[in-house]
C-alpha atoms as a PDB file:
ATOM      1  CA  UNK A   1     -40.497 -45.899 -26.482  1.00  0.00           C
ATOM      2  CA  UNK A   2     -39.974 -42.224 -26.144  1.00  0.00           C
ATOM      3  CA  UNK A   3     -40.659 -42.446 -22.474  1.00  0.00           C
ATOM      4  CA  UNK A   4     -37.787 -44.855 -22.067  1.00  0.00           C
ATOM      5  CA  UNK A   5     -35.695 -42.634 -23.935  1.00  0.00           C
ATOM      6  CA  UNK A   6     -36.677 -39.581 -21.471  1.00  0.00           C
ATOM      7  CA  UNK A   7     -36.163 -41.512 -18.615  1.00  0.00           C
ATOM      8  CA  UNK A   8     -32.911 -42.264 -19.869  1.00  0.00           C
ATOM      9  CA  UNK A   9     -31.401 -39.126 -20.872  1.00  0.00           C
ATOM     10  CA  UNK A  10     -32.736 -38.200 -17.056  1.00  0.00           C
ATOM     11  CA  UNK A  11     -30.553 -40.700 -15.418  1.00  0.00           C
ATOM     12  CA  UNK A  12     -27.892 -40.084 -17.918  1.00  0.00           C
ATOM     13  CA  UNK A  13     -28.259 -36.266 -16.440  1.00  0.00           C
ATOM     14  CA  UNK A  14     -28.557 -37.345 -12.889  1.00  0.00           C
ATOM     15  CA  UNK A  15     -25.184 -39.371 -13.465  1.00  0.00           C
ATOM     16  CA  UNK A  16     -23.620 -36.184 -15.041  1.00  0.00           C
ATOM     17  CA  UNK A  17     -24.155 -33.985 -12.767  1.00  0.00           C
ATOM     18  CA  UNK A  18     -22.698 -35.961 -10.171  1.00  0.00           C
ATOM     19  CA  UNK A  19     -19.217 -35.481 -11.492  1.00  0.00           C
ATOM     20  CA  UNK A  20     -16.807 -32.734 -11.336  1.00  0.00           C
ATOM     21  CA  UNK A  21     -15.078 -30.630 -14.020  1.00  0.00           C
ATOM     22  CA  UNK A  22     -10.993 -31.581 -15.351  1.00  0.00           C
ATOM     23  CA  UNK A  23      -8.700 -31.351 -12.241  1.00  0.00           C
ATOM     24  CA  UNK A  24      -7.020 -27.630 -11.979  1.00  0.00           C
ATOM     25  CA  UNK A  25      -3.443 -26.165 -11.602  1.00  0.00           C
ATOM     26  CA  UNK A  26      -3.941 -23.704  -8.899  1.00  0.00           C
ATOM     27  CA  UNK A  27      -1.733 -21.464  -6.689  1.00  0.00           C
ATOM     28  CA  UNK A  28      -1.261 -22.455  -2.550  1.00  0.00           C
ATOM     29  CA  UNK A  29      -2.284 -18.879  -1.861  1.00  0.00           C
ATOM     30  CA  UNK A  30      -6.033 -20.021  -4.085  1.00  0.00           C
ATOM     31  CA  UNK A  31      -6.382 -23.106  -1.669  1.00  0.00           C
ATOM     32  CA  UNK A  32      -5.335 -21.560   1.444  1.00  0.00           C
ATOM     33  CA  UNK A  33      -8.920 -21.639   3.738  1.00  0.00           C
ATOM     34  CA  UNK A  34     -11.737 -23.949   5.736  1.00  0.00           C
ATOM     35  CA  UNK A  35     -12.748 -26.779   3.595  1.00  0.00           C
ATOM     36  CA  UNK A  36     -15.977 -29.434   3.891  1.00  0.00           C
ATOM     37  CA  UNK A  37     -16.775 -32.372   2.635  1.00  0.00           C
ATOM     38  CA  UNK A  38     -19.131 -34.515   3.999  1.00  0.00           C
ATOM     39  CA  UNK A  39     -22.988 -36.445   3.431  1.00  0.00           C
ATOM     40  CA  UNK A  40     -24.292 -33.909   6.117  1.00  0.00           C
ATOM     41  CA  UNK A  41     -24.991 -37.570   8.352  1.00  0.00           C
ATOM     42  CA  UNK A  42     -21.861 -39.089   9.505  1.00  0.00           C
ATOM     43  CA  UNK A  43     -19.102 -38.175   7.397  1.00  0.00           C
ATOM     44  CA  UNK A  44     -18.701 -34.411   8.370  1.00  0.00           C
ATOM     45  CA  UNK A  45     -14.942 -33.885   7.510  1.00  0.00           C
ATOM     46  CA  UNK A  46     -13.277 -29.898   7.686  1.00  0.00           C
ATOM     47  CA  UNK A  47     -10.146 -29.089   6.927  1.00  0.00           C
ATOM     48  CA  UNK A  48      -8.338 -25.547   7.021  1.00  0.00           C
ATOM     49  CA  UNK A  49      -5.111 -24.980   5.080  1.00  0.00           C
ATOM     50  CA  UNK A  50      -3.082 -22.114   6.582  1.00  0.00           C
ATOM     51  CA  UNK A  51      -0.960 -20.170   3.767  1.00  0.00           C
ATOM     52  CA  UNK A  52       2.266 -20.988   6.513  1.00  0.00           C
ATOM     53  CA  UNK A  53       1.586 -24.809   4.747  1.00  0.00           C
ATOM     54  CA  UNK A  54      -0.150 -25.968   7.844  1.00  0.00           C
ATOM     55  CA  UNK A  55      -3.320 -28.074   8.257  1.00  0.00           C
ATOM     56  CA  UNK A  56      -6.001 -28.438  10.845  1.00  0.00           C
ATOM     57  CA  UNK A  57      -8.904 -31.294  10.260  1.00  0.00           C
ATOM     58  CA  UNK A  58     -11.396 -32.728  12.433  1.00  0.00           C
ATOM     59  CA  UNK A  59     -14.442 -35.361  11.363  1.00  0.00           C
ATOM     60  CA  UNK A  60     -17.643 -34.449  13.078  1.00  0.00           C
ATOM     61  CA  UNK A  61     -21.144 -36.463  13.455  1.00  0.00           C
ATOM     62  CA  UNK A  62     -24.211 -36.533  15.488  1.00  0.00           C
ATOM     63  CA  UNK A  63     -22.121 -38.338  18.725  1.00  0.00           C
ATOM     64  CA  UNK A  64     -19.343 -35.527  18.555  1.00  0.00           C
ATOM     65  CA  UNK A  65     -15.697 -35.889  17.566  1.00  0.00           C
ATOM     66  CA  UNK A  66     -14.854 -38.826  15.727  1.00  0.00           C
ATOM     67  CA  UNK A  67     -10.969 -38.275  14.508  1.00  0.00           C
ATOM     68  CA  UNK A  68      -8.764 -35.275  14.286  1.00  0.00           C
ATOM     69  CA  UNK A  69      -5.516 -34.486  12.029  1.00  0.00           C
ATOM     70  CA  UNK A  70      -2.796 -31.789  12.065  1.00  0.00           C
ATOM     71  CA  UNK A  71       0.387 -31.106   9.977  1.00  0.00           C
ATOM     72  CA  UNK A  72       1.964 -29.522   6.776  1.00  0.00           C
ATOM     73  CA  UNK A  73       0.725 -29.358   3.816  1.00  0.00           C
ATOM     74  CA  UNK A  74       2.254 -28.852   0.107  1.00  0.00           C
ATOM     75  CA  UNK A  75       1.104 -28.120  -3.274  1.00  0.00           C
ATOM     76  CA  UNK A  76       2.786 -30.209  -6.195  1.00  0.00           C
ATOM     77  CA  UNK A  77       0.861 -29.499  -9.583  1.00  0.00           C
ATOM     78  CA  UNK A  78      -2.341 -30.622  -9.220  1.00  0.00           C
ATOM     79  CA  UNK A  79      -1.771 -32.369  -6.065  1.00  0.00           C
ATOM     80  CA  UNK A  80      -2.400 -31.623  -2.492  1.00  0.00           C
ATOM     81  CA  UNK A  81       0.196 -33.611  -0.039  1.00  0.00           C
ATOM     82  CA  UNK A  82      -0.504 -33.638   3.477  1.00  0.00           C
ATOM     83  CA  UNK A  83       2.458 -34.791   5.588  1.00  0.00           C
ATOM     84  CA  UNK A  84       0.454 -35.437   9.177  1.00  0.00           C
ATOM     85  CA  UNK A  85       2.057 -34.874  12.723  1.00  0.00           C
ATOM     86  CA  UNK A  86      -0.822 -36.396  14.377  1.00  0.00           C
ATOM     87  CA  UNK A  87      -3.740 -37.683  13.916  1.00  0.00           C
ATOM     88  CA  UNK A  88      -6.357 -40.112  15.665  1.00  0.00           C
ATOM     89  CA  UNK A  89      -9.180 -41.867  15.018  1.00  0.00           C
ATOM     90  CA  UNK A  90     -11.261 -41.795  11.927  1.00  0.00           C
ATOM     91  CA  UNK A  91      -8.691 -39.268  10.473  1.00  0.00           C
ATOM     92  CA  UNK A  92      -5.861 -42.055  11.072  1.00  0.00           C
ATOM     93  CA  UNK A  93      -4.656 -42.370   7.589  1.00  0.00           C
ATOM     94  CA  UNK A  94      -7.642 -40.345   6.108  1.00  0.00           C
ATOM     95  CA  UNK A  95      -5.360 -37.291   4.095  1.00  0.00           C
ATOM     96  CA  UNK A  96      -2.481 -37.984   2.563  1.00  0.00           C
ATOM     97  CA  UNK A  97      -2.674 -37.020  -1.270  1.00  0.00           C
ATOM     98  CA  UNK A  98      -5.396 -34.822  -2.950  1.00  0.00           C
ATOM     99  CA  UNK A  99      -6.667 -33.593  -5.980  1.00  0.00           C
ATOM    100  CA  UNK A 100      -7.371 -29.947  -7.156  1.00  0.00           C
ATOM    101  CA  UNK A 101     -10.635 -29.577  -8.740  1.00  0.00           C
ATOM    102  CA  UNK A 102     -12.984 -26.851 -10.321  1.00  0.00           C
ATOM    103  CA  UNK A 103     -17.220 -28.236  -9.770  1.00  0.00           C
ATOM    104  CA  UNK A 104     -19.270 -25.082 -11.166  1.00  0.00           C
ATOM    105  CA  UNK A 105     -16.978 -22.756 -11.032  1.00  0.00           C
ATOM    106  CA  UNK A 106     -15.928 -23.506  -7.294  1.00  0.00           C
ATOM    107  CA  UNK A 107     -12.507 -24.577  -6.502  1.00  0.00           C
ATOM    108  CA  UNK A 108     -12.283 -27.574  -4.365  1.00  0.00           C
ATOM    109  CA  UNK A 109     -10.074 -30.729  -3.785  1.00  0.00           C
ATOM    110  CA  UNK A 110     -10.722 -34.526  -3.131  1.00  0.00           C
ATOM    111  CA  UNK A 111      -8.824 -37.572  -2.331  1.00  0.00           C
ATOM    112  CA  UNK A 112      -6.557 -38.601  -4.626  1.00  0.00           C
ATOM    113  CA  UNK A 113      -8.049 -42.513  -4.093  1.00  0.00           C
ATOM    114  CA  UNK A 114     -11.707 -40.855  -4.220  1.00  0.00           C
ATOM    115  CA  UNK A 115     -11.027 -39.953  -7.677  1.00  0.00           C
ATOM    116  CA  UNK A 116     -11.624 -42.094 -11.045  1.00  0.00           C
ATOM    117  CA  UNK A 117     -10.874 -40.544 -14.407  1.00  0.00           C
ATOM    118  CA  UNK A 118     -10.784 -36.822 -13.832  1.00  0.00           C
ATOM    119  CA  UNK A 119     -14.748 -37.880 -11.962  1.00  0.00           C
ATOM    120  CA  UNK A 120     -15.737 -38.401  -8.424  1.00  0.00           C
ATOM    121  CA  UNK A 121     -19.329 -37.303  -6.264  1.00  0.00           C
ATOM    122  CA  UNK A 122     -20.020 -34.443  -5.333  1.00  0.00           C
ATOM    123  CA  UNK A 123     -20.337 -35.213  -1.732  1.00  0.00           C
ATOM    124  CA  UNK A 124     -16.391 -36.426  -1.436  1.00  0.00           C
ATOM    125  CA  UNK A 125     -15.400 -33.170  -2.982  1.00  0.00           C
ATOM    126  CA  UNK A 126     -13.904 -30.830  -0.158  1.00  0.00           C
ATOM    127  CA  UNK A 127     -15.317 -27.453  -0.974  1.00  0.00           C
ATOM    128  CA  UNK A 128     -14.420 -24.015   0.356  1.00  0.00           C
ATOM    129  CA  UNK A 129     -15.863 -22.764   3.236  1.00  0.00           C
ATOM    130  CA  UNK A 130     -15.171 -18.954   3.572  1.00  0.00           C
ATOM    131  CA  UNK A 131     -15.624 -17.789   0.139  1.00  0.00           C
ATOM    132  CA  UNK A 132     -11.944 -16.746  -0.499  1.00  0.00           C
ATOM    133  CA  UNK A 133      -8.508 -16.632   0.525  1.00  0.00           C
ATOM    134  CA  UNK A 134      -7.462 -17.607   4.265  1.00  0.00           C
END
């Protein structure tokens, strides 16, 4: 019995720690720099947000380029909206609306639709790249 118990409060762990902290009000001139998110095998995604409000994105893998995205960009509360001029391929679509977030003390942002009650993995969380401020 008390092994099923530890092996449940290990999953229950494992679960936890795959979630991120309460989404975060934050300032454009916090968010401004080179983002990742990504699996680190086919769903390598940057993005940089310029303090001017612009965007740059491109989705990398093993066979190269995959999609690319440019435009404006706009903080709103908690949200991230990203108002594309163009875009192509896998990134067709891909950013329109994101959340702020804080995971371990890092400030980071996600998908609006990638998000489910204040939780979402780790791996679709875009976190900063640079260490600081563009």
């Amino acid at each position: 019995m008390s092994k099923i118990i530890a092996v449940v409060a290990m999953l229950l762990t494992f679960l936890t720690g795959c979630a991120t902290d309460a989404t975060v009000r934050t300032h454009v001139s916090e968010l401004a720099g080179t983002y990742y998110s990504g699996d680190g095998l086919g769903r390598l995604v940057y993005i940089t947000l310029r303090p001017d409000g612009t965007f740059a994105s491109d989705w990398q893998g093993c066979l190269g380029v995959y999609g690319e995205a440019t435009g404006s960009w706009q903080l709103q509360g908690d949200q991230i909206i990203f108002n594309p001029a163009a875009e192509r391929d896998a990134l067709a679509g891909y950013l329109r609306r994101a959340t702020t977030i804080r995971h371990d003390g890092r400030i980071g942002f996600a998908r609006t639709q990638d998000v489910a009650h204040d939780k979402i993995r780790q791996d679709l969380v875009f976190f900063r790249q640079d260490g600081g401020a563009y």
